[in-house]
PDB file of N, CA and C in Angstrom:
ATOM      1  N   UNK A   1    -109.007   9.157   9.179  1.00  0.00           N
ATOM      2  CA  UNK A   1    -110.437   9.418   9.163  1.00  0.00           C
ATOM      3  C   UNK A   1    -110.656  10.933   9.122  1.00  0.00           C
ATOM      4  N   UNK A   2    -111.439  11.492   8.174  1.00  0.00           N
ATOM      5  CA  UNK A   2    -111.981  12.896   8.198  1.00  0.00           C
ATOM      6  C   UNK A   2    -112.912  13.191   9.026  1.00  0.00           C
ATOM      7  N   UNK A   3    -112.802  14.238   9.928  1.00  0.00           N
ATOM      8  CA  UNK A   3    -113.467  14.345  10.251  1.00  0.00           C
ATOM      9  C   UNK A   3    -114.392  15.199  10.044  1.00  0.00           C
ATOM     10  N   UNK A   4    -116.223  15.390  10.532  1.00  0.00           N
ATOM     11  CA  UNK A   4    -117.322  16.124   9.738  1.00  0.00           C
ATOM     12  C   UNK A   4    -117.677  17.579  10.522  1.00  0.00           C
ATOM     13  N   UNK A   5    -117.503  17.081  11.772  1.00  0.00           N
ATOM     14  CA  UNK A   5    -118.372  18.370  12.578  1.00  0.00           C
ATOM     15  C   UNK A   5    -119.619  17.459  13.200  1.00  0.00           C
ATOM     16  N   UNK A   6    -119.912  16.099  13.514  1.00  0.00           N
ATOM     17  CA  UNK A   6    -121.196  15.840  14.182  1.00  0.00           C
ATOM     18  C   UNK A   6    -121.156  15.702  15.626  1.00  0.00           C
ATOM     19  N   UNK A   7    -122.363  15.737  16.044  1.00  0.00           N
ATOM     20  CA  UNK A   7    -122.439  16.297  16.987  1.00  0.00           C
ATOM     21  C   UNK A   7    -121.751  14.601  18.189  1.00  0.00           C
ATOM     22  N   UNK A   8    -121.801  13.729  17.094  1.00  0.00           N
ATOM     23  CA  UNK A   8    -120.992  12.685  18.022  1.00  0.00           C
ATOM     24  C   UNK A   8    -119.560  12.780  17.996  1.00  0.00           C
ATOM     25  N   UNK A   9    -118.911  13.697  17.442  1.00  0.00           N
ATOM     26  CA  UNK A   9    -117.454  14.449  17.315  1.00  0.00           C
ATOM     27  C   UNK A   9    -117.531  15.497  18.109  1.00  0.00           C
ATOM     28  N   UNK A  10    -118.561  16.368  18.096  1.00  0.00           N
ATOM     29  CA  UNK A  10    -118.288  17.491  19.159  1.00  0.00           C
ATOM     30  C   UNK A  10    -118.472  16.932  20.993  1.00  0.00           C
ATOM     31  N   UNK A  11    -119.584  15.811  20.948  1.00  0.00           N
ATOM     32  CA  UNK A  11    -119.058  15.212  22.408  1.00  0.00           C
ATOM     33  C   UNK A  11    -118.083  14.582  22.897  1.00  0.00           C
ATOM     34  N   UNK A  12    -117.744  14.279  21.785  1.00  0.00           N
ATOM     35  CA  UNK A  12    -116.161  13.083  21.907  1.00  0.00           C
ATOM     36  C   UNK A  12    -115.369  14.209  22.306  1.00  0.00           C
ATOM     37  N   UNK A  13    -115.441  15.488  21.651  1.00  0.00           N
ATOM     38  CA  UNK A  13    -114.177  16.478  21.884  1.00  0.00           C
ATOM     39  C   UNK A  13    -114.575  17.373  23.026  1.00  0.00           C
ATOM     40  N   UNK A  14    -115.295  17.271  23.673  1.00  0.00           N
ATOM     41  CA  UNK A  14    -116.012  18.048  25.243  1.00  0.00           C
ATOM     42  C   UNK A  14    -115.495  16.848  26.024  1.00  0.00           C
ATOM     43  N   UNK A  15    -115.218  15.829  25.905  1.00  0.00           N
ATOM     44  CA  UNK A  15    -114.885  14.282  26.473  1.00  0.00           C
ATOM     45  C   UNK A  15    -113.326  14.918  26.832  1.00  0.00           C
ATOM     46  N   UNK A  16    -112.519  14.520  25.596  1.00  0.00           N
ATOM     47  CA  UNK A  16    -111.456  14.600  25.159  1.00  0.00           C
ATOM     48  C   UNK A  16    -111.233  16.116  26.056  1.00  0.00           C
ATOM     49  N   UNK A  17    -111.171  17.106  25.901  1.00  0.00           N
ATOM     50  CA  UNK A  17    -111.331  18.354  25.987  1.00  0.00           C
ATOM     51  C   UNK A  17    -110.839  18.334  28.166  1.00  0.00           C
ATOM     52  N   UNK A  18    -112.208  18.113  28.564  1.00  0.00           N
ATOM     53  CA  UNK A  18    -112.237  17.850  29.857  1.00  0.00           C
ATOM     54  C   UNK A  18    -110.789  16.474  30.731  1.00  0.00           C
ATOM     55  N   UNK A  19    -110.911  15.690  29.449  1.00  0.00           N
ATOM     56  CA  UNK A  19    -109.748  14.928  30.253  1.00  0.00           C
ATOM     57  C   UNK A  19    -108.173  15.262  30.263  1.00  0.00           C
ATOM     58  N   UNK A  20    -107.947  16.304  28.900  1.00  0.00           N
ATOM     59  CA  UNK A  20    -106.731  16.684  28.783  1.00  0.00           C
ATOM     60  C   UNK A  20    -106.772  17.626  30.254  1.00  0.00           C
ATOM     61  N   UNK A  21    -108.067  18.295  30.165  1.00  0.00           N
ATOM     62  CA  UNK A  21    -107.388  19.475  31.531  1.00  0.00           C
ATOM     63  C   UNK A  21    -107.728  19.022  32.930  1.00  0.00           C
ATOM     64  N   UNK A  22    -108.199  18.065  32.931  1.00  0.00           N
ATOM     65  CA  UNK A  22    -108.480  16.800  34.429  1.00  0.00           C
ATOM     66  C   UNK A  22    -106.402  16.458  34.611  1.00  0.00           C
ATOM     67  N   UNK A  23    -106.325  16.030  33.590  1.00  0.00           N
ATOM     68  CA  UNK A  23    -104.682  15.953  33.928  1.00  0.00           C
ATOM     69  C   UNK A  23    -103.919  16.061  34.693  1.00  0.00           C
ATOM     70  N   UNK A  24    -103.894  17.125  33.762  1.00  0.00           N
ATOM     71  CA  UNK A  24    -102.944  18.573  33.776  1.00  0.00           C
ATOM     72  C   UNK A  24    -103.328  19.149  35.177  1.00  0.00           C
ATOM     73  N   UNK A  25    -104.328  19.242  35.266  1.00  0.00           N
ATOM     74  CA  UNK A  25    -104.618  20.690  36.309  1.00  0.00           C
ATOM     75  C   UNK A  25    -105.826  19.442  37.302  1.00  0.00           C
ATOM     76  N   UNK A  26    -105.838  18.471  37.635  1.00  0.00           N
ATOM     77  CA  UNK A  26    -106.751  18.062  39.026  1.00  0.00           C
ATOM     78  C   UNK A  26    -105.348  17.138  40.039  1.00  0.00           C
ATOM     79  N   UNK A  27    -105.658  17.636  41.150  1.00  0.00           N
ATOM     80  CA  UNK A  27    -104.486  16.857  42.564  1.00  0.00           C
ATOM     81  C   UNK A  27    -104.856  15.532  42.012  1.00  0.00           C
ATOM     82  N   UNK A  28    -106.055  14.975  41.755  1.00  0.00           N
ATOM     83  CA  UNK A  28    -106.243  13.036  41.719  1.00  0.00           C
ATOM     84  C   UNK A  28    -105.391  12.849  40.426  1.00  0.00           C
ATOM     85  N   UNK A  29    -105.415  13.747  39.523  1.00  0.00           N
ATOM     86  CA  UNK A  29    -104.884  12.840  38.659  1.00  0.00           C
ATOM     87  C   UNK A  29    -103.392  13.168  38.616  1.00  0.00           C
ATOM     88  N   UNK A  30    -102.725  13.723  39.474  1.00  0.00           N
ATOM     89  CA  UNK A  30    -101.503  14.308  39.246  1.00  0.00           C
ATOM     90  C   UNK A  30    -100.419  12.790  39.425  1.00  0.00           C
ATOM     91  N   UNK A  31    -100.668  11.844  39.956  1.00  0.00           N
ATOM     92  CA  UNK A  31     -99.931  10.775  40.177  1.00  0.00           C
ATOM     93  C   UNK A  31     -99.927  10.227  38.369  1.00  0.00           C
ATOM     94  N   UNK A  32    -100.766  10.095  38.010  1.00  0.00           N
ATOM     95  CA  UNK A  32    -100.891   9.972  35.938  1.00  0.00           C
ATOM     96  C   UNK A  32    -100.128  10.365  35.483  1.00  0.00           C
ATOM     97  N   UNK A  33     -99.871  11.962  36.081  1.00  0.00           N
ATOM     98  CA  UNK A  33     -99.786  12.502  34.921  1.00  0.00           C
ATOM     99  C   UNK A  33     -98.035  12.655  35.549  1.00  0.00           C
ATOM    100  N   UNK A  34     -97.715  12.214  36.664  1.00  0.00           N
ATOM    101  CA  UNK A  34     -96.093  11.938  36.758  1.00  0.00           C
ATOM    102  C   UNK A  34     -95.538  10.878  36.279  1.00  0.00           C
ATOM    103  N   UNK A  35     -96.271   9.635  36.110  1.00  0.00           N
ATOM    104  CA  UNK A  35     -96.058   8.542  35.311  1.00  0.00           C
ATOM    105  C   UNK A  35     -95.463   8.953  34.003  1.00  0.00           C
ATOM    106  N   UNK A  36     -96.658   9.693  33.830  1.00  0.00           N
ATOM    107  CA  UNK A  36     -96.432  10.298  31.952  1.00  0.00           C
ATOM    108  C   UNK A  36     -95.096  10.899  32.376  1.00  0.00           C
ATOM    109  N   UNK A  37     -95.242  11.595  32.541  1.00  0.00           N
ATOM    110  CA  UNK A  37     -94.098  12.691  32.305  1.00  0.00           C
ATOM    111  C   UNK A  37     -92.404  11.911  32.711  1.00  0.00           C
ATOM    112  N   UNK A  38     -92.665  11.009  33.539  1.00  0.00           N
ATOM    113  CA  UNK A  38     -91.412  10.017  33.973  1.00  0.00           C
ATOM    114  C   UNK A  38     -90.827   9.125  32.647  1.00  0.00           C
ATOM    115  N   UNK A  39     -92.153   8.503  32.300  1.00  0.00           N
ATOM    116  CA  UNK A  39     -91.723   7.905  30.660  1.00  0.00           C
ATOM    117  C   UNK A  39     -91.772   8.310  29.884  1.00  0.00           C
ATOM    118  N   UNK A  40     -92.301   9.527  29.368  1.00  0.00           N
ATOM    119  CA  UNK A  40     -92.266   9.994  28.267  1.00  0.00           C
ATOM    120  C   UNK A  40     -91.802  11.500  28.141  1.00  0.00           C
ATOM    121  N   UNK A  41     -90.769  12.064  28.832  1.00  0.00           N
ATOM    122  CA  UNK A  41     -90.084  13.385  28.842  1.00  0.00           C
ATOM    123  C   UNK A  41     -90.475  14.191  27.527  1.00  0.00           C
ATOM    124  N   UNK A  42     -90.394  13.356  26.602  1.00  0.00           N
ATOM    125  CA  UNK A  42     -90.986  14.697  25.502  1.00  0.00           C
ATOM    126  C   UNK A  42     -92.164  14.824  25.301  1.00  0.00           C
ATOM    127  N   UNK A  43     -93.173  14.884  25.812  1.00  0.00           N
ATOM    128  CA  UNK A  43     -94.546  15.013  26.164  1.00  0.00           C
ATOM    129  C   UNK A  43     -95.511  16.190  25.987  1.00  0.00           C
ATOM    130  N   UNK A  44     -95.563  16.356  25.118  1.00  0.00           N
ATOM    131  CA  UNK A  44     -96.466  17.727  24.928  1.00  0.00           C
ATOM    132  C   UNK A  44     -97.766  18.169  25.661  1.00  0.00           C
ATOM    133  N   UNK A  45     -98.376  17.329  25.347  1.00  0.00           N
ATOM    134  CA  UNK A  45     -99.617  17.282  25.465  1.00  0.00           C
ATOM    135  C   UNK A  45    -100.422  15.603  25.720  1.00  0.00           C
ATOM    136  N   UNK A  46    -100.926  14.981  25.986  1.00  0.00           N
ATOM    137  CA  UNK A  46    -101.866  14.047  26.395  1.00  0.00           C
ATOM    138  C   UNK A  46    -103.490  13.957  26.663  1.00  0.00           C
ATOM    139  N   UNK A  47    -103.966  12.880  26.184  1.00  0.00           N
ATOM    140  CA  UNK A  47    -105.397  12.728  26.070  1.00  0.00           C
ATOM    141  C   UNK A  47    -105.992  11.816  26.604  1.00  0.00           C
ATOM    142  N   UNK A  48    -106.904  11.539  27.757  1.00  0.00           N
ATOM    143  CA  UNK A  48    -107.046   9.981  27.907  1.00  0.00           C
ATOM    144  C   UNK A  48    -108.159   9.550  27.297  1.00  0.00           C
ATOM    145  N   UNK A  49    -108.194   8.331  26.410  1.00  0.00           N
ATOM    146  CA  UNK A  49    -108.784   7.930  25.571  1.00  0.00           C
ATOM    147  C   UNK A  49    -110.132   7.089  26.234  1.00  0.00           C
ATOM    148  N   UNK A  50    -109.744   6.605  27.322  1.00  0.00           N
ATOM    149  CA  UNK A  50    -109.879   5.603  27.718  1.00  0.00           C
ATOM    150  C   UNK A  50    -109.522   5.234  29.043  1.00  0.00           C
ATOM    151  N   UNK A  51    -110.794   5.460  30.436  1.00  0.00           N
ATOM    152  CA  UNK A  51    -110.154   4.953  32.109  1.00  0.00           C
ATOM    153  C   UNK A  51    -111.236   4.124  32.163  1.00  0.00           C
ATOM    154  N   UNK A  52    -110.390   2.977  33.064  1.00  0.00           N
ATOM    155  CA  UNK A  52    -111.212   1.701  33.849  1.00  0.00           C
ATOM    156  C   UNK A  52    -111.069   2.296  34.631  1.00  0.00           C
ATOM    157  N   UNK A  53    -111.800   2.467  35.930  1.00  0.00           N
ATOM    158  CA  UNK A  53    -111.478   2.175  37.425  1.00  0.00           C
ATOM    159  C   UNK A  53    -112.005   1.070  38.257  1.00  0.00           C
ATOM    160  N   UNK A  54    -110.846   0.423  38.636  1.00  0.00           N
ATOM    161  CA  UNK A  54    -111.089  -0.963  39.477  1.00  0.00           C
ATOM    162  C   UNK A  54    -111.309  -0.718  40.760  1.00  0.00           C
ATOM    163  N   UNK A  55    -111.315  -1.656  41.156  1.00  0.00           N
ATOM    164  CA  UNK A  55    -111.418  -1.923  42.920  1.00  0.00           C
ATOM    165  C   UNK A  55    -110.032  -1.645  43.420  1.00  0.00           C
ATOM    166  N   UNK A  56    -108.643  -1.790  42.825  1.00  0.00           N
ATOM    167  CA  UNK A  56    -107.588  -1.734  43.076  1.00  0.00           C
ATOM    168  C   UNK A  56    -106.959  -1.503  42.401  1.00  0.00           C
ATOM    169  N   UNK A  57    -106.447  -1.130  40.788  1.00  0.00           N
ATOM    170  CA  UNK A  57    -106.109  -0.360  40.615  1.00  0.00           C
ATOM    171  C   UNK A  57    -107.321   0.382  39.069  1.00  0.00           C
ATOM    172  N   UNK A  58    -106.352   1.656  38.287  1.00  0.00           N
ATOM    173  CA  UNK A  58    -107.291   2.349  37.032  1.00  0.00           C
ATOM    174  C   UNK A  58    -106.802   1.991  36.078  1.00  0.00           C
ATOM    175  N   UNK A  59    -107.372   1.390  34.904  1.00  0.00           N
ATOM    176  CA  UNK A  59    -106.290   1.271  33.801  1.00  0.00           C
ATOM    177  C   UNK A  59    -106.774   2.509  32.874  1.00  0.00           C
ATOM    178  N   UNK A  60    -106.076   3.140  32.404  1.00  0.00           N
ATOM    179  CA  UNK A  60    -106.126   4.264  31.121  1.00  0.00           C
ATOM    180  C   UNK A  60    -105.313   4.243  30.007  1.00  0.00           C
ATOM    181  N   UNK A  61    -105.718   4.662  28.954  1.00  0.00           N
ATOM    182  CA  UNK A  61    -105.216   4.466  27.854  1.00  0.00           C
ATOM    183  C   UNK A  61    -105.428   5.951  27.309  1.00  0.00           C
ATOM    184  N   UNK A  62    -103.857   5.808  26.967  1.00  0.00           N
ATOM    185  CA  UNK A  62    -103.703   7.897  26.966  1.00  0.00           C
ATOM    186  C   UNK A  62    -102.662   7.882  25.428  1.00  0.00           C
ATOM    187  N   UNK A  63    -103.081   8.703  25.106  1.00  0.00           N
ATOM    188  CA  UNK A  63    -102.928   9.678  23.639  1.00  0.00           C
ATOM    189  C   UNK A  63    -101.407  10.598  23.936  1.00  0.00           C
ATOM    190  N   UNK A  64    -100.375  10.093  23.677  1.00  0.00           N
ATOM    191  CA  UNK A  64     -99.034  10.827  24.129  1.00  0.00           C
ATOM    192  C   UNK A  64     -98.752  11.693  22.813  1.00  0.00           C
ATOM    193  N   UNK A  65     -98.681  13.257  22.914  1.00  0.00           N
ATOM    194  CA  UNK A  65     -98.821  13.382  21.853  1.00  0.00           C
ATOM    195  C   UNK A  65     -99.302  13.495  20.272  1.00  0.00           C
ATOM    196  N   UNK A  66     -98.851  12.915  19.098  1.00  0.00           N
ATOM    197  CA  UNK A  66     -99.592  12.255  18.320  1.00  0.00           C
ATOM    198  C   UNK A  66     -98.900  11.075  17.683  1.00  0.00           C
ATOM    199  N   UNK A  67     -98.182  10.487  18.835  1.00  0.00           N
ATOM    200  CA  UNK A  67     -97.548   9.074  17.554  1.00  0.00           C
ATOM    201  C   UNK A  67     -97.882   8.226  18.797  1.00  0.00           C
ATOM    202  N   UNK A  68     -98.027   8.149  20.215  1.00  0.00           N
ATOM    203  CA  UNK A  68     -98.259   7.057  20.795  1.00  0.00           C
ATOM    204  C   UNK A  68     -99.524   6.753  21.954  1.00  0.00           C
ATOM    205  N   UNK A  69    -100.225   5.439  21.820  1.00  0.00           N
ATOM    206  CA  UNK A  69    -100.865   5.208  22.514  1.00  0.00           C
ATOM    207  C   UNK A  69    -100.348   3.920  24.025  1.00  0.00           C
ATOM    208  N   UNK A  70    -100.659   5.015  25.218  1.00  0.00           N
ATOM    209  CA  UNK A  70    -100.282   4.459  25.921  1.00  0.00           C
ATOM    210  C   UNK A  70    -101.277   3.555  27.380  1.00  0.00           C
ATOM    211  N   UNK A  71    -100.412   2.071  27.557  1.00  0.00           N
ATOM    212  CA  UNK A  71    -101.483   1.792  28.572  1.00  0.00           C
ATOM    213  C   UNK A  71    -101.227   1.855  30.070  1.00  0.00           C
ATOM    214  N   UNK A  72    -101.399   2.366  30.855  1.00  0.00           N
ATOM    215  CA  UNK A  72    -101.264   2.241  32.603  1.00  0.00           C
ATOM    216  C   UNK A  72    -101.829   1.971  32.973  1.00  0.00           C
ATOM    217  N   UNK A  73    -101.372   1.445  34.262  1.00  0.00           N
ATOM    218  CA  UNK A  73    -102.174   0.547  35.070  1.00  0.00           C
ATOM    219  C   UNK A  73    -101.668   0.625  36.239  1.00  0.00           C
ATOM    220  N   UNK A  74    -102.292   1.837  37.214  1.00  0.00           N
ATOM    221  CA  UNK A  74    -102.169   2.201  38.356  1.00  0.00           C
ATOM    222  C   UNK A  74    -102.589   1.838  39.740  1.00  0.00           C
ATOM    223  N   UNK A  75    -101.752   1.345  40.732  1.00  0.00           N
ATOM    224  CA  UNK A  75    -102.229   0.358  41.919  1.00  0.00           C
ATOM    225  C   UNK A  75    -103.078   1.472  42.353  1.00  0.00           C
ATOM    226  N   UNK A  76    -104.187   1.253  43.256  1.00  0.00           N
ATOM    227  CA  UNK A  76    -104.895   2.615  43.852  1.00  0.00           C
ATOM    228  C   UNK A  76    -104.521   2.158  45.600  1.00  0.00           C
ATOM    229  N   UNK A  77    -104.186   0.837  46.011  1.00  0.00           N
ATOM    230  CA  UNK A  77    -104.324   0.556  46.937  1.00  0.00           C
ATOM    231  C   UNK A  77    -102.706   0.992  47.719  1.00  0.00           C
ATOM    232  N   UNK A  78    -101.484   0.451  46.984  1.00  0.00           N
ATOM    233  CA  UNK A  78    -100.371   1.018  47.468  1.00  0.00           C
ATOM    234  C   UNK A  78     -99.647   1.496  46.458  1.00  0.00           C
ATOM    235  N   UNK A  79     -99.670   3.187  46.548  1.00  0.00           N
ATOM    236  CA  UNK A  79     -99.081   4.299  45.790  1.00  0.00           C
ATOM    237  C   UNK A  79     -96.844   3.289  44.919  1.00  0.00           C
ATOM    238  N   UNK A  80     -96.883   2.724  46.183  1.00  0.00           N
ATOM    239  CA  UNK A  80     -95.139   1.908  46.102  1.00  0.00           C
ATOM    240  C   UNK A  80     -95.217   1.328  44.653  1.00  0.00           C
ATOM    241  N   UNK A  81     -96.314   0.593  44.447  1.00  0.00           N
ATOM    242  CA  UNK A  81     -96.000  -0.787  43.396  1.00  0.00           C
ATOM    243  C   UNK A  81     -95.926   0.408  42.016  1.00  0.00           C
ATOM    244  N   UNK A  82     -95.095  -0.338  41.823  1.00  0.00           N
ATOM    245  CA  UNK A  82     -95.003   0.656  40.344  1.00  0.00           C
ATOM    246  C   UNK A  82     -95.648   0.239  38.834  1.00  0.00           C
ATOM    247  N   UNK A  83     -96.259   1.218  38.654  1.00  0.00           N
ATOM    248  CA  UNK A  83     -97.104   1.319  37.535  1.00  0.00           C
ATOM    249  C   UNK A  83     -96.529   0.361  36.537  1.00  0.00           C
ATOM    250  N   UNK A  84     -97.883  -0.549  35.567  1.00  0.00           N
ATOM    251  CA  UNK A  84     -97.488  -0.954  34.551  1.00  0.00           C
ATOM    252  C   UNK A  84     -97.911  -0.850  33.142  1.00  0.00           C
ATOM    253  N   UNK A  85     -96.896  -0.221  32.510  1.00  0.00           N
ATOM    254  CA  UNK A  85     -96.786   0.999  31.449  1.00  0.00           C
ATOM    255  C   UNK A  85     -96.309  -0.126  30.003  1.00  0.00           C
ATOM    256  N   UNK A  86     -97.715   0.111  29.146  1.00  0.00           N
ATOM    257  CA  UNK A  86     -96.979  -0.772  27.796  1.00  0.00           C
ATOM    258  C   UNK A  86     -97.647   0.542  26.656  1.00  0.00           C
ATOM    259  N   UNK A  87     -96.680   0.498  25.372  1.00  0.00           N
ATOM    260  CA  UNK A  87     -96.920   1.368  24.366  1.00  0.00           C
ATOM    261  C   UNK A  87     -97.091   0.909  23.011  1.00  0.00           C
ATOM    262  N   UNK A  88     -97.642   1.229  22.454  1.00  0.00           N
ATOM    263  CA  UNK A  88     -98.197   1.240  20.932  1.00  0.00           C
ATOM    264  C   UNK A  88     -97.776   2.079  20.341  1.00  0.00           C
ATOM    265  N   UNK A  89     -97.309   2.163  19.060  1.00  0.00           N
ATOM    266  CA  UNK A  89     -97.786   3.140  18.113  1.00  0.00           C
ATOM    267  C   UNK A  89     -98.833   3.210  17.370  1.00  0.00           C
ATOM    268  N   UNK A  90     -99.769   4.693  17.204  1.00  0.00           N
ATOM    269  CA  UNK A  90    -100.889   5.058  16.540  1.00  0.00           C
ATOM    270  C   UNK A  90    -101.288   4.023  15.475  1.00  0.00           C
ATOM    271  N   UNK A  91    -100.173   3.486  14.495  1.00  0.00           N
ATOM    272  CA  UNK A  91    -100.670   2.599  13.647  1.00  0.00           C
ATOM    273  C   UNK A  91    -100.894   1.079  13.951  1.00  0.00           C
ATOM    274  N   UNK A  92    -100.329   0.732  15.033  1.00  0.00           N
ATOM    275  CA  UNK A  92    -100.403  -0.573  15.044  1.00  0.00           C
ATOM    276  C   UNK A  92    -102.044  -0.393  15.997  1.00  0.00           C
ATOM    277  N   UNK A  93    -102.376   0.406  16.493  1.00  0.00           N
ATOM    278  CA  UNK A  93    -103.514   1.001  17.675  1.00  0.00           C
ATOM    279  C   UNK A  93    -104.395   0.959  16.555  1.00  0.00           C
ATOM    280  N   UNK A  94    -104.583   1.711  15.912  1.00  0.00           N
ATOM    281  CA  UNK A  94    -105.789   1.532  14.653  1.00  0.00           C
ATOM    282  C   UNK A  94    -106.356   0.642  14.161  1.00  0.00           C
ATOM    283  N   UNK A  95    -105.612  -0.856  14.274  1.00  0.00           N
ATOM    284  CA  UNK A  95    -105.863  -2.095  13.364  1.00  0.00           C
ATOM    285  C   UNK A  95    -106.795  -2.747  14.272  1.00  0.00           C
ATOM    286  N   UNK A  96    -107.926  -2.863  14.025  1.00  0.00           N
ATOM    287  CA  UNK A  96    -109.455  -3.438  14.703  1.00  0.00           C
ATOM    288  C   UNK A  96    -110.007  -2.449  15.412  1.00  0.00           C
ATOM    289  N   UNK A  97    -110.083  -1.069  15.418  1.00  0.00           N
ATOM    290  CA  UNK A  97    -110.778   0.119  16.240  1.00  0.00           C
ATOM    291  C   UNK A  97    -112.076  -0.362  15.676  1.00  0.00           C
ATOM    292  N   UNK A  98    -113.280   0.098  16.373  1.00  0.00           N
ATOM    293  CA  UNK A  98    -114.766  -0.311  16.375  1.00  0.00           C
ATOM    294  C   UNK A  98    -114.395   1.778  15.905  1.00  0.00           C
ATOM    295  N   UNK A  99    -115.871   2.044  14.670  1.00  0.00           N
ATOM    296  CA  UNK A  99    -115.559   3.129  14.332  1.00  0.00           C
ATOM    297  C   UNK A  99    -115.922   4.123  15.737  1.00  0.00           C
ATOM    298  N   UNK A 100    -116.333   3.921  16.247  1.00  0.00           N
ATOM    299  CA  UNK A 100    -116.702   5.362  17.619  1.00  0.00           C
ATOM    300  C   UNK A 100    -114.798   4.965  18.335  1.00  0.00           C
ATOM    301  N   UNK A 101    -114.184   4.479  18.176  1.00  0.00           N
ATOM    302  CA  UNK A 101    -113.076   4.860  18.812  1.00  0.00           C
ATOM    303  C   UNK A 101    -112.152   5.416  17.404  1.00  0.00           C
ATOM    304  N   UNK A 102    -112.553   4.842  16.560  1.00  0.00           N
ATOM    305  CA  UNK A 102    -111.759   5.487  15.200  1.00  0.00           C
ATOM    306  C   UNK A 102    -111.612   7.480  15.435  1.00  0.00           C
ATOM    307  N   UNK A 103    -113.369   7.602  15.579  1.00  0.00           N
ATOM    308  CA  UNK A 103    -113.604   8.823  15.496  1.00  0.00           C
ATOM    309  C   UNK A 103    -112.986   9.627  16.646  1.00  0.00           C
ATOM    310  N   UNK A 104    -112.700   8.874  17.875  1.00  0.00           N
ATOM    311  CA  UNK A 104    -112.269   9.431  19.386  1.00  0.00           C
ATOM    312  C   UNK A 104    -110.631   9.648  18.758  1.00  0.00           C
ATOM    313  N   UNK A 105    -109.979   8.841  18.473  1.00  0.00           N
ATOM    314  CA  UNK A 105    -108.898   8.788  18.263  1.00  0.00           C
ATOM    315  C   UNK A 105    -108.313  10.004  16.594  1.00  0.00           C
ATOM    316  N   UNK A 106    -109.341  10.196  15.844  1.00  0.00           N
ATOM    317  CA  UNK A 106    -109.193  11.002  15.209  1.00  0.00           C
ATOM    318  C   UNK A 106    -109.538  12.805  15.799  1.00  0.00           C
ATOM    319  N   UNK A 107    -110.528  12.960  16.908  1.00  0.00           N
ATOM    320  CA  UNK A 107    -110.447  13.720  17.462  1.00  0.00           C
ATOM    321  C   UNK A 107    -109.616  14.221  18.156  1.00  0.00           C
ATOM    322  N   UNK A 108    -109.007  13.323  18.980  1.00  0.00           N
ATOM    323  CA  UNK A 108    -107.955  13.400  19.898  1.00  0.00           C
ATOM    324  C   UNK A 108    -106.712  14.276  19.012  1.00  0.00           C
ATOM    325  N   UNK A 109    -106.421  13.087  17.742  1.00  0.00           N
ATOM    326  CA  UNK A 109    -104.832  14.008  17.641  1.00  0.00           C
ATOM    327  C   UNK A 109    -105.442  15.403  16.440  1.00  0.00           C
ATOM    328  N   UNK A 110    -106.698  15.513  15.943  1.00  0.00           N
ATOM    329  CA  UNK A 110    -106.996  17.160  15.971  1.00  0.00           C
ATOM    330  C   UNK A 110    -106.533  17.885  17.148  1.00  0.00           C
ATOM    331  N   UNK A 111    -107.128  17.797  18.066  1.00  0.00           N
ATOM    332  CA  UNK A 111    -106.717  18.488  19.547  1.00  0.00           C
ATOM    333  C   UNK A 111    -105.462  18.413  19.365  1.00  0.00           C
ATOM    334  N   UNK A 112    -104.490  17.595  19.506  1.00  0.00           N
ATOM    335  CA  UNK A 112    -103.177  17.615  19.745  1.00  0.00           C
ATOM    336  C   UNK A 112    -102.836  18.501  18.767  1.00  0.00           C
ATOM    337  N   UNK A 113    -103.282  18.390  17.607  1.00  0.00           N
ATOM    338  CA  UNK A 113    -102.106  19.186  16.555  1.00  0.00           C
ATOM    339  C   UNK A 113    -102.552  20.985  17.075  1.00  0.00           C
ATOM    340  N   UNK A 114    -103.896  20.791  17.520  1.00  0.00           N
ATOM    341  CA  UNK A 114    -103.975  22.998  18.054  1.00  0.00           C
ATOM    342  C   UNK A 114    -103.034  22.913  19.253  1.00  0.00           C
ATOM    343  N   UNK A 115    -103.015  21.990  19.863  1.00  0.00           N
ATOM    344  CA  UNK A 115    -102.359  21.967  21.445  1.00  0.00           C
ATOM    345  C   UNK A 115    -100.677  22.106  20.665  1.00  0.00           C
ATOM    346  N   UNK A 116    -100.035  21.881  19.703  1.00  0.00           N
ATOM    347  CA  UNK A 116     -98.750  21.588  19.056  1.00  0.00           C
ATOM    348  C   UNK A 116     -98.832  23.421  18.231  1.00  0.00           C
ATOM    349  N   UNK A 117     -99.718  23.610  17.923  1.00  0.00           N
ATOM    350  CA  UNK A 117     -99.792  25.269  17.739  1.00  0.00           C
ATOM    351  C   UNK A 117     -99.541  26.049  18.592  1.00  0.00           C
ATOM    352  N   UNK A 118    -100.659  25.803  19.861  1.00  0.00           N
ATOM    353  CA  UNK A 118    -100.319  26.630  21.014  1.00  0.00           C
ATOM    354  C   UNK A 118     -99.301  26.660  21.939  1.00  0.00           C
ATOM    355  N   UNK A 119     -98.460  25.569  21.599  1.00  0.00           N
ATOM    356  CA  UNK A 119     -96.854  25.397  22.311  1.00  0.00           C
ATOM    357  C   UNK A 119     -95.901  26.512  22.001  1.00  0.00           C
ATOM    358  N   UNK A 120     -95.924  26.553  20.491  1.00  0.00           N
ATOM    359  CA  UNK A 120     -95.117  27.210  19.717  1.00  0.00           C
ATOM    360  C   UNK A 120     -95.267  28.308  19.746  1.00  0.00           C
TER     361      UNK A 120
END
C-alpha cells in the first residue's frame, strides 16, 4: 500500500510513534518488551499494532521489525505463567486486513525502515 500523507496516516504514525517509545523506554511495559527480546534476539526495532487489556491478562500484537507480526498474551495477574507467543509472517498477516489496519501496518514498517537507517 502507498502511502499519501493523510492526516489518518499522520495519526496512525503519532499512534505508532508513541508505542514504539512506550516500549522501549516505560517500567510497565518493560516485561513486553523482555518477552520480545527473549524470542526474538534479532530485534531491531518493534511496533505495537494492536493492545487488548483484560481483566487478567493484555493481548498485543507487535510489528517485529519488518517481516513479522507477533501475538502475546501476557498474564497480568501472576508475572510466573509464561507468556503465550504465536507468529505470522507480514504476508500471511495481510490476507483479510480491513483497510485502516492495511494503512497502520503500512505505516508501521515506513517507521521501521527510518528506525533500520538510524541503526546503521
Amino acid at each position: 500500500m502507498k502511502l499519501v500523507g493523510s492526516k489518518t496516516e499522520q495519526d496512525i504514525r503519532e499512534q505508532l510513534i508513541a508505542s514504539n517509545k512506550s516500549l522501549f523506554e516505560e517500567e510497565e511495559k518493560k516485561r513486553l518488551l523482555n518477552v520480545i527480546q527473549e524470542n526474538f534476539p534479532n530485534m531491531v526495532t518493534a511496533y505495537v499494532l494492536h493492545w487488548i487489556p483484560e481483566q487478567a491478562e493484555d493481548f498485543y500484537k507487535v510489528l517485529i521489525n519488518d517481516s513479522i507480526i507477533v501475538d502475546i498474551e501476557l498474564d497480568r495477574l501472576n508475572q510466573n505463567i509464561m507468556p503465550i507467543i504465536k507468529s505470522v509472517p507480514i504476508s500471511q498477516y495481510k490476507v483479510g486486513l480491513s483497510k485502516i489496519n492495511q494503512i497502520k501496518l503500512a505505516v508501521a514498517l515506513d517507521l521501521v525502515q527510518k528506525d533500520f537507517k538510524k541503526a546503521k
